[in-house]
PDB file of N, CA and C in Angstrom:
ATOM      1  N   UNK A   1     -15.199  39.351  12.389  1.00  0.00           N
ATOM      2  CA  UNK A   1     -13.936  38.640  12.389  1.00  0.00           C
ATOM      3  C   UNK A   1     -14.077  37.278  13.080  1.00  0.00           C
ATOM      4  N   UNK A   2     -15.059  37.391  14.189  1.00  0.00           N
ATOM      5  CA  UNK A   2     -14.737  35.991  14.686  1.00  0.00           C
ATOM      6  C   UNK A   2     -15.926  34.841  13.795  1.00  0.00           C
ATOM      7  N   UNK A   3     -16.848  35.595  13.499  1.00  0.00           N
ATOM      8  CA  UNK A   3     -17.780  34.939  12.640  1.00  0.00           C
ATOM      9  C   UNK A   3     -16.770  34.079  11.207  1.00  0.00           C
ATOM     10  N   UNK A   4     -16.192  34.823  10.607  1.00  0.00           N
ATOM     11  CA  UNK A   4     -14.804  34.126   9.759  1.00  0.00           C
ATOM     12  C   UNK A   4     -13.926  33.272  10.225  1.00  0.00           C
ATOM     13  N   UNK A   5     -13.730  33.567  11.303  1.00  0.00           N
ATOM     14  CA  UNK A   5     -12.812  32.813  12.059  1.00  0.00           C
ATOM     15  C   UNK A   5     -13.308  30.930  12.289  1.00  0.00           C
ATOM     16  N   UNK A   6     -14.701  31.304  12.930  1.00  0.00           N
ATOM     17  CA  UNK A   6     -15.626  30.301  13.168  1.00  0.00           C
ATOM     18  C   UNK A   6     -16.139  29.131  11.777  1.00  0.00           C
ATOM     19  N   UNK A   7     -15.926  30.385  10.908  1.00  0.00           N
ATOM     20  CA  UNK A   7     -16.462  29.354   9.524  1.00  0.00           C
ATOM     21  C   UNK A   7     -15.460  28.738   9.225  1.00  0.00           C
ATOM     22  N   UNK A   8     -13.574  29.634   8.976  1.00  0.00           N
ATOM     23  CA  UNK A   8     -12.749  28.751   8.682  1.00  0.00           C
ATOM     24  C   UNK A   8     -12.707  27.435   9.555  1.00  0.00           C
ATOM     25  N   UNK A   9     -12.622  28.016  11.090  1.00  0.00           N
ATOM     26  CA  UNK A   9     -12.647  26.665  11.690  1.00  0.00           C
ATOM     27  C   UNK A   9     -13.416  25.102  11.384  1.00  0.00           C
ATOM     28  N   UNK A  10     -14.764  25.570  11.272  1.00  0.00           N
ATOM     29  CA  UNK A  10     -15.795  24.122  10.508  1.00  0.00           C
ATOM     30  C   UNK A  10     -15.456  23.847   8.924  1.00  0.00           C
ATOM     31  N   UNK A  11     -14.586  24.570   8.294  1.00  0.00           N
ATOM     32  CA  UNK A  11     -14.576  23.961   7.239  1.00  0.00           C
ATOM     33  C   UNK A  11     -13.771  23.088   6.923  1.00  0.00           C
ATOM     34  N   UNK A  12     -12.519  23.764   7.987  1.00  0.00           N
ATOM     35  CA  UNK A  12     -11.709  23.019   8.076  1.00  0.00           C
ATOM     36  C   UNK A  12     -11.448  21.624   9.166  1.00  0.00           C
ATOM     37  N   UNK A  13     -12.690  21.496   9.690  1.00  0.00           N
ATOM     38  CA  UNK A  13     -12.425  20.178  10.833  1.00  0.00           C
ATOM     39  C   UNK A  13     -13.358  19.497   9.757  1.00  0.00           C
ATOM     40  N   UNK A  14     -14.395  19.950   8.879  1.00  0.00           N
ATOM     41  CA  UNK A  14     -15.301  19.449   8.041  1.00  0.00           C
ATOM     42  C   UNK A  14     -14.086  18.782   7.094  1.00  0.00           C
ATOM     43  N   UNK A  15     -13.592  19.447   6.680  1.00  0.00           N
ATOM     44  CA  UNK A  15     -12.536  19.098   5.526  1.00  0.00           C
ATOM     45  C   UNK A  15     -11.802  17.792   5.569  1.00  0.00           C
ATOM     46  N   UNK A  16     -10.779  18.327   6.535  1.00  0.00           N
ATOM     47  CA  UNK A  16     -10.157  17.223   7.694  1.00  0.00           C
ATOM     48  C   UNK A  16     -10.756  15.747   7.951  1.00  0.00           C
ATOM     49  N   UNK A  17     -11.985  15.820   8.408  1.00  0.00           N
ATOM     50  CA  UNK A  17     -12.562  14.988   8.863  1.00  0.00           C
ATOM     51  C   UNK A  17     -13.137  13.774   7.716  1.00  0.00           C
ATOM     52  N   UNK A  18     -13.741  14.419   6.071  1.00  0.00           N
ATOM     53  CA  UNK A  18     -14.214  14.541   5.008  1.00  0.00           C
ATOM     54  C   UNK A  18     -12.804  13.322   4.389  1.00  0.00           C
ATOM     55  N   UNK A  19     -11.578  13.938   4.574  1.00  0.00           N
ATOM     56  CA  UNK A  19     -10.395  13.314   4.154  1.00  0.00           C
ATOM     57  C   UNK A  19     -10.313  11.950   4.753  1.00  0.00           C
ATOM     58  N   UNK A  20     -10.272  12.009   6.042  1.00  0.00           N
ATOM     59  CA  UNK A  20      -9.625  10.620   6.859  1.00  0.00           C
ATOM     60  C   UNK A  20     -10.784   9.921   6.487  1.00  0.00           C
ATOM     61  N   UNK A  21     -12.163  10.502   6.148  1.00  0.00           N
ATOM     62  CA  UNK A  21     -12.967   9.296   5.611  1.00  0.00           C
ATOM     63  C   UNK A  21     -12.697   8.569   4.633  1.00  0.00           C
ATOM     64  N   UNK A  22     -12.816   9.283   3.831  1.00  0.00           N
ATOM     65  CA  UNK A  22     -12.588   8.681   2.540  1.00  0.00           C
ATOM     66  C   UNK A  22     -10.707   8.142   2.431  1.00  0.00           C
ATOM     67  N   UNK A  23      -9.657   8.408   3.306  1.00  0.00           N
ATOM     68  CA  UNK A  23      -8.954   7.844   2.842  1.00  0.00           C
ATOM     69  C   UNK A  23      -9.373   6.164   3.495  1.00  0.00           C
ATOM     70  N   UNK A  24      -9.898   6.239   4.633  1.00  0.00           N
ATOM     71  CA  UNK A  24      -9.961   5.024   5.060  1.00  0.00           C
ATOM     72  C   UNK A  24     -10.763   4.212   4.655  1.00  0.00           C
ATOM     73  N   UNK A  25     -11.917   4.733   4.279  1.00  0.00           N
ATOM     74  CA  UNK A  25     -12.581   3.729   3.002  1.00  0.00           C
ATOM     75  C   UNK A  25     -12.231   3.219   1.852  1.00  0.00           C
ATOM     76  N   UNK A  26     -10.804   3.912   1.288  1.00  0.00           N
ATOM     77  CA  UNK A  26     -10.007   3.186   0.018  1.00  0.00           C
ATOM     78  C   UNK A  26      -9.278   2.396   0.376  1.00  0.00           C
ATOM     79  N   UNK A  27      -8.977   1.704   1.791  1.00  0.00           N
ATOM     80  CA  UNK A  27      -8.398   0.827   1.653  1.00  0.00           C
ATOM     81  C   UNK A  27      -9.038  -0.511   2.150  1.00  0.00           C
ATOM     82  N   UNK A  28      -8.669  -1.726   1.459  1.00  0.00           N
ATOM     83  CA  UNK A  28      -9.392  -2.574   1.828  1.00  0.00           C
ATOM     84  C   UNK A  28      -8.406  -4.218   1.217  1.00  0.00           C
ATOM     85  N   UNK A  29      -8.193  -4.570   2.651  1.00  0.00           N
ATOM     86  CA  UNK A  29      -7.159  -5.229   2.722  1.00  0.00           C
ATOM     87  C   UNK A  29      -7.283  -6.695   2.298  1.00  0.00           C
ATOM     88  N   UNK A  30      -8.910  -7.136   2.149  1.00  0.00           N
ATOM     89  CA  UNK A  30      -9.562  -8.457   1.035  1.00  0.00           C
ATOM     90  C   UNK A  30      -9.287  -8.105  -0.414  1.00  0.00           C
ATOM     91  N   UNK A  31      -9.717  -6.924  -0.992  1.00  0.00           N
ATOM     92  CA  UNK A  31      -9.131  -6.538  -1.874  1.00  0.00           C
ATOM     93  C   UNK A  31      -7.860  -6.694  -2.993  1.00  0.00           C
ATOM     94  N   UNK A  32      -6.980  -6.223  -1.505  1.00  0.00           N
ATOM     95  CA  UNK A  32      -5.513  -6.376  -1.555  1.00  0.00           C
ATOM     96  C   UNK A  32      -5.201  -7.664  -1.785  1.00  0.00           C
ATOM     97  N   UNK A  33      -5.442  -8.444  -1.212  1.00  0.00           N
ATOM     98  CA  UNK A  33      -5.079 -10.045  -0.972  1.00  0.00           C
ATOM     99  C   UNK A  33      -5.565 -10.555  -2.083  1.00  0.00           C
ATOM    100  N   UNK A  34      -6.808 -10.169  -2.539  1.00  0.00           N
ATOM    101  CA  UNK A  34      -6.962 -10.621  -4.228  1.00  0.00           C
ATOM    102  C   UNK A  34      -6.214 -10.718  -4.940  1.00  0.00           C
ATOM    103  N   UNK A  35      -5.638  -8.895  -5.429  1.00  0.00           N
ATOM    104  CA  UNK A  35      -4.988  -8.285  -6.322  1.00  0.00           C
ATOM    105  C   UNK A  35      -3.463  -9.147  -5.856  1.00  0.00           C
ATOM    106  N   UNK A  36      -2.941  -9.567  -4.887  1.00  0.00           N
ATOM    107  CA  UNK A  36      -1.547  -9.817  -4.484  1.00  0.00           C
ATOM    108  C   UNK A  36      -1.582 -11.513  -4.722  1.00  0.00           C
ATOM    109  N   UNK A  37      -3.002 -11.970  -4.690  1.00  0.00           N
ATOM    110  CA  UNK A  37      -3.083 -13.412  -5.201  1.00  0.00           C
ATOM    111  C   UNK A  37      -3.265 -14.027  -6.511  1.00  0.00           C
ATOM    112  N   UNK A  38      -4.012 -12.706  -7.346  1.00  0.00           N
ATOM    113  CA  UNK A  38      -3.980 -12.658  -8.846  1.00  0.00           C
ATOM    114  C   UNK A  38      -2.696 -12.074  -9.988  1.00  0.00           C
ATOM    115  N   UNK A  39      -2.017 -11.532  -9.029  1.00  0.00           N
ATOM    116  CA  UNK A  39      -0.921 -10.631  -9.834  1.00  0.00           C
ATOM    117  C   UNK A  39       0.383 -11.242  -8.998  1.00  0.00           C
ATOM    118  N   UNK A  40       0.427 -11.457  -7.711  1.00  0.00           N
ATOM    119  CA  UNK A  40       1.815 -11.359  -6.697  1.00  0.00           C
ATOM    120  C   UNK A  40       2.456 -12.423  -6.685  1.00  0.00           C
ATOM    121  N   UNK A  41       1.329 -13.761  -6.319  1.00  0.00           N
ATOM    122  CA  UNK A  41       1.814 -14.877  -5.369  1.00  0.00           C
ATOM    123  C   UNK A  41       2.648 -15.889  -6.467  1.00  0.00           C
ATOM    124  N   UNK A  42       2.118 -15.467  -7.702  1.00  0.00           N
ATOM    125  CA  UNK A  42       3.316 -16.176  -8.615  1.00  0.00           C
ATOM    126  C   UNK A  42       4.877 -15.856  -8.280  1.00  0.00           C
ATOM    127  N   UNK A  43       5.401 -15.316  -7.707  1.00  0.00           N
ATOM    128  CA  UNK A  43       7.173 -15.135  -7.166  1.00  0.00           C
ATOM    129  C   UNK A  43       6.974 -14.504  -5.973  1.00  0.00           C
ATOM    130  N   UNK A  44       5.906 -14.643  -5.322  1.00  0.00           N
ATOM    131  CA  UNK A  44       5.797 -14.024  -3.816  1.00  0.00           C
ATOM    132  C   UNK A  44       5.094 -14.646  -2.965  1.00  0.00           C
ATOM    133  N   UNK A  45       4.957 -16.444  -3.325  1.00  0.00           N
ATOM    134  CA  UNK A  45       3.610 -17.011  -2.609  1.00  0.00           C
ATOM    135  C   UNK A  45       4.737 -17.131  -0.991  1.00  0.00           C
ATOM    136  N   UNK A  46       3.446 -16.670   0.428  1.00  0.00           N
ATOM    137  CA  UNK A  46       4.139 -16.742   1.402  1.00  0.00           C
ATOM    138  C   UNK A  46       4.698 -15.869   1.922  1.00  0.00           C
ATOM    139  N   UNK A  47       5.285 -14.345   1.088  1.00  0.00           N
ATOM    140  CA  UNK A  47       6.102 -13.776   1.356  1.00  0.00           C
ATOM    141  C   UNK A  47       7.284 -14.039   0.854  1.00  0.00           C
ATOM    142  N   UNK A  48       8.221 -15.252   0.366  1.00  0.00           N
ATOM    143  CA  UNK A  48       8.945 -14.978  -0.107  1.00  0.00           C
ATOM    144  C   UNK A  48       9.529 -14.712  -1.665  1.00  0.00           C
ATOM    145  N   UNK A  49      10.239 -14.558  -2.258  1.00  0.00           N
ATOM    146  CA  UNK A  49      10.867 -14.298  -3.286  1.00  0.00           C
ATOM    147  C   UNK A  49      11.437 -15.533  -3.985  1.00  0.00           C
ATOM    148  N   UNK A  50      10.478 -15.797  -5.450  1.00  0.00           N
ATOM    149  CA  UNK A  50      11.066 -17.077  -5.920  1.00  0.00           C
ATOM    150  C   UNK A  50      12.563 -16.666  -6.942  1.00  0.00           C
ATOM    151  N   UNK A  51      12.414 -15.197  -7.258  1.00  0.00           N
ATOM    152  CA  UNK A  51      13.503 -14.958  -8.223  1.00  0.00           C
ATOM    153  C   UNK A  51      14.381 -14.641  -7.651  1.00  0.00           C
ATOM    154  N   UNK A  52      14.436 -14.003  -6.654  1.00  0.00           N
ATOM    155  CA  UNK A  52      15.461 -13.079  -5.739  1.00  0.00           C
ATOM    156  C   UNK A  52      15.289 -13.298  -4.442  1.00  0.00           C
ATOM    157  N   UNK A  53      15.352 -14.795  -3.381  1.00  0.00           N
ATOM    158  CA  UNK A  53      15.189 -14.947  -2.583  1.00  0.00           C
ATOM    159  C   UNK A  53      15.665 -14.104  -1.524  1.00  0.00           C
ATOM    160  N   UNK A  54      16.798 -13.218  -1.272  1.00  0.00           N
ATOM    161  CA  UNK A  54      16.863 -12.075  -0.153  1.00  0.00           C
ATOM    162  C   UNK A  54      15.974 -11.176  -0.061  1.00  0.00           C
ATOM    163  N   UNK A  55      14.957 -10.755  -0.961  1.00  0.00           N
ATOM    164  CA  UNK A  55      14.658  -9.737  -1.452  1.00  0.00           C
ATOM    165  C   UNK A  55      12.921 -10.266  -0.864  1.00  0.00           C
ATOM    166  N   UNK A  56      12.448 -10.636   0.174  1.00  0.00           N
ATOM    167  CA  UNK A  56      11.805 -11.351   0.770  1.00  0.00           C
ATOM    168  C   UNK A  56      10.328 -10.311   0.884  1.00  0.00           C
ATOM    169  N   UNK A  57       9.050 -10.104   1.187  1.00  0.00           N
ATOM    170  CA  UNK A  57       7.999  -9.533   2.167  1.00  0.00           C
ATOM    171  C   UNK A  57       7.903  -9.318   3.442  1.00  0.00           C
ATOM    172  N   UNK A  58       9.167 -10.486   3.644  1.00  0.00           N
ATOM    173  CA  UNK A  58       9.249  -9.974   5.276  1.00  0.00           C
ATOM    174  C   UNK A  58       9.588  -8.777   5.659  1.00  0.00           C
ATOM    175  N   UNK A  59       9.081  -8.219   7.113  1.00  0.00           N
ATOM    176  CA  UNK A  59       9.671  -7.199   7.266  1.00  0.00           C
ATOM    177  C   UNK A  59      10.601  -6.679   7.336  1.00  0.00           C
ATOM    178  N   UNK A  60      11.603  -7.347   8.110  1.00  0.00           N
ATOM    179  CA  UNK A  60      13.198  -6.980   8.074  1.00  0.00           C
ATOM    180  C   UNK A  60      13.830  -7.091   6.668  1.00  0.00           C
ATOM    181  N   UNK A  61      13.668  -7.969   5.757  1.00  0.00           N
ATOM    182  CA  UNK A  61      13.817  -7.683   4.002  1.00  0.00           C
ATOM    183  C   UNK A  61      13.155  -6.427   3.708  1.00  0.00           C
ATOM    184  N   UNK A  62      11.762  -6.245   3.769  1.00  0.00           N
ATOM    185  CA  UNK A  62      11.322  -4.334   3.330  1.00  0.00           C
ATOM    186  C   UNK A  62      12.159  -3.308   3.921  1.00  0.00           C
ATOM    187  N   UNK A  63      12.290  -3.585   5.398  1.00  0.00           N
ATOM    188  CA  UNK A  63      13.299  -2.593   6.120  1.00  0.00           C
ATOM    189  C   UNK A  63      14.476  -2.518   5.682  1.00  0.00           C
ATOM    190  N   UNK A  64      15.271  -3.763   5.001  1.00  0.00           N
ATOM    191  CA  UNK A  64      16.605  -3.181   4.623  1.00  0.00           C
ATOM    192  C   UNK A  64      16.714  -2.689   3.485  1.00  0.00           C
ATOM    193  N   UNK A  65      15.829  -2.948   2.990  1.00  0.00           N
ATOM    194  CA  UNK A  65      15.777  -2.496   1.434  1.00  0.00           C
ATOM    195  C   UNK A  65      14.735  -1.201   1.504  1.00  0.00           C
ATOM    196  N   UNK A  66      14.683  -0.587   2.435  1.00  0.00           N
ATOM    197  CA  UNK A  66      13.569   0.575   2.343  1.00  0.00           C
ATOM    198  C   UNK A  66      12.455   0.575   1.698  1.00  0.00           C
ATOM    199  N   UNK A  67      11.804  -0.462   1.554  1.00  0.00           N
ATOM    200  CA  UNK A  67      10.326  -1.117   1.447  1.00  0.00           C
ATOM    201  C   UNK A  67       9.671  -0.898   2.213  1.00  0.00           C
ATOM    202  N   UNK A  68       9.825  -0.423   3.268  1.00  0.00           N
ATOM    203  CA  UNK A  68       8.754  -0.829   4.801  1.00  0.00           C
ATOM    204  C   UNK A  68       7.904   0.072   5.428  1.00  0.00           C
ATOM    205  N   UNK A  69       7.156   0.857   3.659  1.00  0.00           N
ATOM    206  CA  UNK A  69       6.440   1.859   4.035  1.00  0.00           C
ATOM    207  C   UNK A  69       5.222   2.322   2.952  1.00  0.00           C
ATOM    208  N   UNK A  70       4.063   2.498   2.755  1.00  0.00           N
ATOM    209  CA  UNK A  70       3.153   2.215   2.014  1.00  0.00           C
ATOM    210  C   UNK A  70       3.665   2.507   0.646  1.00  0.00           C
ATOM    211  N   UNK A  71       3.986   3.946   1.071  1.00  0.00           N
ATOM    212  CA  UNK A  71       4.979   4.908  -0.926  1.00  0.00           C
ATOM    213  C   UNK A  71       5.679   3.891  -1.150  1.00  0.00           C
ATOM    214  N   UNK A  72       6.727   3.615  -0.429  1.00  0.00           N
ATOM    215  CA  UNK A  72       7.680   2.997  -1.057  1.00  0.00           C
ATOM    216  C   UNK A  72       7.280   1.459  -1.961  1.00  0.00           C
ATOM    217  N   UNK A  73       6.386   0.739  -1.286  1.00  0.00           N
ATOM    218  CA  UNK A  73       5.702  -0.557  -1.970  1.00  0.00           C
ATOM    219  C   UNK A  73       4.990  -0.220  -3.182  1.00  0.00           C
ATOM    220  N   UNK A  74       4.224   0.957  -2.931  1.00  0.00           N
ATOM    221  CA  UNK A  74       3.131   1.185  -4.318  1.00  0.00           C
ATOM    222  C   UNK A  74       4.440   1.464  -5.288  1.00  0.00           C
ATOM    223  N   UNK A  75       5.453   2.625  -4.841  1.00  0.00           N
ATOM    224  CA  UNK A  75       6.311   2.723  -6.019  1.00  0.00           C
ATOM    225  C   UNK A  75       6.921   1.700  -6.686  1.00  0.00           C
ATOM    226  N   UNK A  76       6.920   0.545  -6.017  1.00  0.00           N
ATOM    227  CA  UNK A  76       7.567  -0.689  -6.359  1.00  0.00           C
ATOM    228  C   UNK A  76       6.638  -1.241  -7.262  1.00  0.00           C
ATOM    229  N   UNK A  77       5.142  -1.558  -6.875  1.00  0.00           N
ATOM    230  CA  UNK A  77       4.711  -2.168  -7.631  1.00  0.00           C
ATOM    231  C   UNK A  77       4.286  -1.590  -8.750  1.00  0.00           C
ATOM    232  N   UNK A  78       4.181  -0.095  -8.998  1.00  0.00           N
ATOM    233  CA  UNK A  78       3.971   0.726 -10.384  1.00  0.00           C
ATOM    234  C   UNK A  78       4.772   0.743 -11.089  1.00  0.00           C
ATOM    235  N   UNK A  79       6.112   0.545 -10.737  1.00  0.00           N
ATOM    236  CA  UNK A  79       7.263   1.011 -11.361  1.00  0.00           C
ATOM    237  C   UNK A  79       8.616  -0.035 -11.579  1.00  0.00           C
ATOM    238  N   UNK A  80       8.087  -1.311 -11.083  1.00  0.00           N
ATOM    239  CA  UNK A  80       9.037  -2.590 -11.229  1.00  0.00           C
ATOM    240  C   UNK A  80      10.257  -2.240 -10.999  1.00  0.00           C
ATOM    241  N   UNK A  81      10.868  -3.079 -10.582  1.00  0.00           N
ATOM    242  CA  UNK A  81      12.227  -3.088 -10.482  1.00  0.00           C
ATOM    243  C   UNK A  81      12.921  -4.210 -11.418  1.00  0.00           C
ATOM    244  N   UNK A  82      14.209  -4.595 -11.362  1.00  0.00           N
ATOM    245  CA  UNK A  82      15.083  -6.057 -11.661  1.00  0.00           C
ATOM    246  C   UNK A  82      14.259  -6.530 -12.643  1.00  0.00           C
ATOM    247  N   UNK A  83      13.846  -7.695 -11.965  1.00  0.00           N
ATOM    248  CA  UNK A  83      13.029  -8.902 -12.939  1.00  0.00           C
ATOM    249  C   UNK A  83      11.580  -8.577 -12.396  1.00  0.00           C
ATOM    250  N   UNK A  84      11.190  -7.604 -11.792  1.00  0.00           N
ATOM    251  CA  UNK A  84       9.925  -7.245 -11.114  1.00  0.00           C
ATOM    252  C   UNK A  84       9.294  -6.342 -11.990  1.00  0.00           C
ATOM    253  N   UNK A  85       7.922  -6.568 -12.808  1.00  0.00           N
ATOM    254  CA  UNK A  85       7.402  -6.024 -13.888  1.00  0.00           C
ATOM    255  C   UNK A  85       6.711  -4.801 -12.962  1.00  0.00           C
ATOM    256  N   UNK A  86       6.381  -3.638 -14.008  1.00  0.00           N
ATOM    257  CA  UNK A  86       5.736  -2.710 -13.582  1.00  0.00           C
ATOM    258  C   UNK A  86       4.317  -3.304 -13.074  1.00  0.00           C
ATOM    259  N   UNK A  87       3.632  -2.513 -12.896  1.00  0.00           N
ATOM    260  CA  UNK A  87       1.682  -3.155 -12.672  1.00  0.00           C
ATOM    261  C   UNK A  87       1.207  -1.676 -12.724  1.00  0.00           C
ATOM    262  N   UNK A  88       2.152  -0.469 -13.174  1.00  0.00           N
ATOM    263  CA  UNK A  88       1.101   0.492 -12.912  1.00  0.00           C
ATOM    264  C   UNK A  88       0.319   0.845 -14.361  1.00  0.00           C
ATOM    265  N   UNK A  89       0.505   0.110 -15.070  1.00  0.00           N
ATOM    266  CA  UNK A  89      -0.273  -0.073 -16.536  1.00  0.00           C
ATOM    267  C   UNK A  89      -1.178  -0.757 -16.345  1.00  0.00           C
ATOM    268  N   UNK A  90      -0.851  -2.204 -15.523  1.00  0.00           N
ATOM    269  CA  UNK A  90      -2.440  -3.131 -15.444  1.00  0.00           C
ATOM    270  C   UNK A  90      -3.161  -3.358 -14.388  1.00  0.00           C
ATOM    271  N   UNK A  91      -2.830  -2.692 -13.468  1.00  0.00           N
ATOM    272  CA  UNK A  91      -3.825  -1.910 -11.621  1.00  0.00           C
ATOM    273  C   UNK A  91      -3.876  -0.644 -11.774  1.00  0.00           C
ATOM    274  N   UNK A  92      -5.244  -0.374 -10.895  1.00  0.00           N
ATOM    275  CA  UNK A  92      -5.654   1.100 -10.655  1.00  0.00           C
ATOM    276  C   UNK A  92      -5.035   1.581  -9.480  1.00  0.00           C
ATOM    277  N   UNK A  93      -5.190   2.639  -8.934  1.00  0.00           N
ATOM    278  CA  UNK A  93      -4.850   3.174  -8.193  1.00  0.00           C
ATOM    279  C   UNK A  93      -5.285   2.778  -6.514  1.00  0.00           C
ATOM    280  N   UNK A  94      -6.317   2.332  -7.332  1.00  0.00           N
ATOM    281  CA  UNK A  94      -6.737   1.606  -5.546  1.00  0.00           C
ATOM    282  C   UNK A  94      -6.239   0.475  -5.698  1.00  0.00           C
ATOM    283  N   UNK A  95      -6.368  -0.776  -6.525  1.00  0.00           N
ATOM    284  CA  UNK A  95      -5.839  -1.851  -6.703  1.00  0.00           C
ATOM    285  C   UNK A  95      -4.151  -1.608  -6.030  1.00  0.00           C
ATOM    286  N   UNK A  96      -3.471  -0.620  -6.450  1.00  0.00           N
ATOM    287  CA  UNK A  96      -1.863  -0.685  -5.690  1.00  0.00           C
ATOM    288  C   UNK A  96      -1.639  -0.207  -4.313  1.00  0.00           C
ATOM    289  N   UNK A  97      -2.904   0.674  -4.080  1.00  0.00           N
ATOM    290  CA  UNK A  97      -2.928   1.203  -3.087  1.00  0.00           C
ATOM    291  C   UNK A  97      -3.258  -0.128  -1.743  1.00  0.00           C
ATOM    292  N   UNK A  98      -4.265  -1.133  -2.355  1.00  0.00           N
ATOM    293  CA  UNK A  98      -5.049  -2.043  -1.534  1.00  0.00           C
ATOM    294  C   UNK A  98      -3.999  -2.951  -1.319  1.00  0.00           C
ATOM    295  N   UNK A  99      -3.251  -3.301  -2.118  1.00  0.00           N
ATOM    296  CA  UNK A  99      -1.905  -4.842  -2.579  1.00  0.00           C
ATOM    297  C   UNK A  99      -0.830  -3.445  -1.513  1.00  0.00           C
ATOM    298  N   UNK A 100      -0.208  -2.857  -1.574  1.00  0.00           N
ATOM    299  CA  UNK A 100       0.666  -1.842  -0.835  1.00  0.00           C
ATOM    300  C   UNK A 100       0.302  -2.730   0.913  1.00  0.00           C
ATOM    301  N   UNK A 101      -1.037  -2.027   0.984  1.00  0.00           N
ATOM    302  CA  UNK A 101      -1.526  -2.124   2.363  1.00  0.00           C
ATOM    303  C   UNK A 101      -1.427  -3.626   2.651  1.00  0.00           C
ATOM    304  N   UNK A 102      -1.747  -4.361   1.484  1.00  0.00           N
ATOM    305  CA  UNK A 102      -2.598  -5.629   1.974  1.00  0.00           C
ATOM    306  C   UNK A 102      -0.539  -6.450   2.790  1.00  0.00           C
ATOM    307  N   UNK A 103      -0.153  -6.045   1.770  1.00  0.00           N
ATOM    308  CA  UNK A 103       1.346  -6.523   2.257  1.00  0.00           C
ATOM    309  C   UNK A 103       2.257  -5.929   3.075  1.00  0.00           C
ATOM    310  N   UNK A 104       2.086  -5.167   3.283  1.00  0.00           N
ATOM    311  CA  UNK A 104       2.781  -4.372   4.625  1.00  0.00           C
ATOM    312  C   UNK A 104       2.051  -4.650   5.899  1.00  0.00           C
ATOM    313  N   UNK A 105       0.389  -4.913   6.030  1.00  0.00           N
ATOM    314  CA  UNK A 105      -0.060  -5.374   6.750  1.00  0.00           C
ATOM    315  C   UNK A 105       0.250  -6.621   7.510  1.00  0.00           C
ATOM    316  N   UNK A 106       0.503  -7.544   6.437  1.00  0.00           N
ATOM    317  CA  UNK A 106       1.366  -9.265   6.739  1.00  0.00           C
ATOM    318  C   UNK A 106       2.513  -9.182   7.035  1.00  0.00           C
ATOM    319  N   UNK A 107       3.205  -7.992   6.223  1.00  0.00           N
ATOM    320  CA  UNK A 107       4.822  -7.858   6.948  1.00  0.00           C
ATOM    321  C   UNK A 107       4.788  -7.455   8.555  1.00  0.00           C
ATOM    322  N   UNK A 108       3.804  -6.775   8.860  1.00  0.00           N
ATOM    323  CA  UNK A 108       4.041  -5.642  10.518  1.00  0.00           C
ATOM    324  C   UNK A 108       3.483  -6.762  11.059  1.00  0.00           C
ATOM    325  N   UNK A 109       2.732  -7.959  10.938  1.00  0.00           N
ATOM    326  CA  UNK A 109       1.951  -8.764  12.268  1.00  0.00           C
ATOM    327  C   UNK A 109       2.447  -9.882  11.550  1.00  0.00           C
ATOM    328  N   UNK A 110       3.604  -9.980  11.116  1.00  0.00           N
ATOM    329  CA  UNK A 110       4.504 -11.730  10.579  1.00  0.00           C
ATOM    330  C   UNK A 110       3.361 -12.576  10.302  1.00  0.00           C
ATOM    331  N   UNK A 111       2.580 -12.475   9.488  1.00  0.00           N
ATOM    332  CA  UNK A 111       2.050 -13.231   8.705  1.00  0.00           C
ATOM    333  C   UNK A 111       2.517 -13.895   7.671  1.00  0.00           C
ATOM    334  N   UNK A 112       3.698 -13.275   7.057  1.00  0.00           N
ATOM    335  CA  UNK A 112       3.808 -14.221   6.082  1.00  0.00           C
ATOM    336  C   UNK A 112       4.546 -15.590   6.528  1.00  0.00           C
TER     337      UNK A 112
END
């Protein structure tokens, strides 16, 4: 029993451990800044909004609009909103995942 016990334990700190790697190696925030400079900065150069100026990158704009959290951005950018085209037809999964990060990153340390 404790021999079982012992294996679940390593498989599971193995497991665990196996995860936070690899999630943290999918993100990559040069990447991001590509994908957000090749696809974004046409109505988002700066952070702000050329079509819908309230509707900003800043943080307090993501926060009121419940943007101000990785899901919520990728869902945005897969799934368009308003005058905001989908992208989950022409980015991969890391590509939204990397543009997500790369801009929430500039929102939390006022970069834009």
């Amino acid at each position: 029993m404790r021999f079982l016990f012992s294996l679940f334990l390593s498989f599971f700190t193995l497991y665990t451990l196996t995860v936070r790697l690899s999630f943290a190696q999918e993100i990559d925030l040069d990447a991001g800044e590509q994908v957000f400079s090749q696809n974004c900065a046409a109505c988002h150069v700066g952070g702000n909004n050329s079509v819908n100026p309230p509707k900003t990158l800043k943080l307090e704009a993501l926060s009121q609009y419940s943007k101000d959290s990785i899901e919520a951005i990728k869902y945005q950018v897969e799934n368009g909103a308003g005058s905001m085209p989908a992208f989950a037809d022409r980015l991969s999964d890391e590509e939204i995942s990397n543009v997500a990060n790369f801009v929430l990153n500039k929102a939390k340390n006022n970069n834009w």
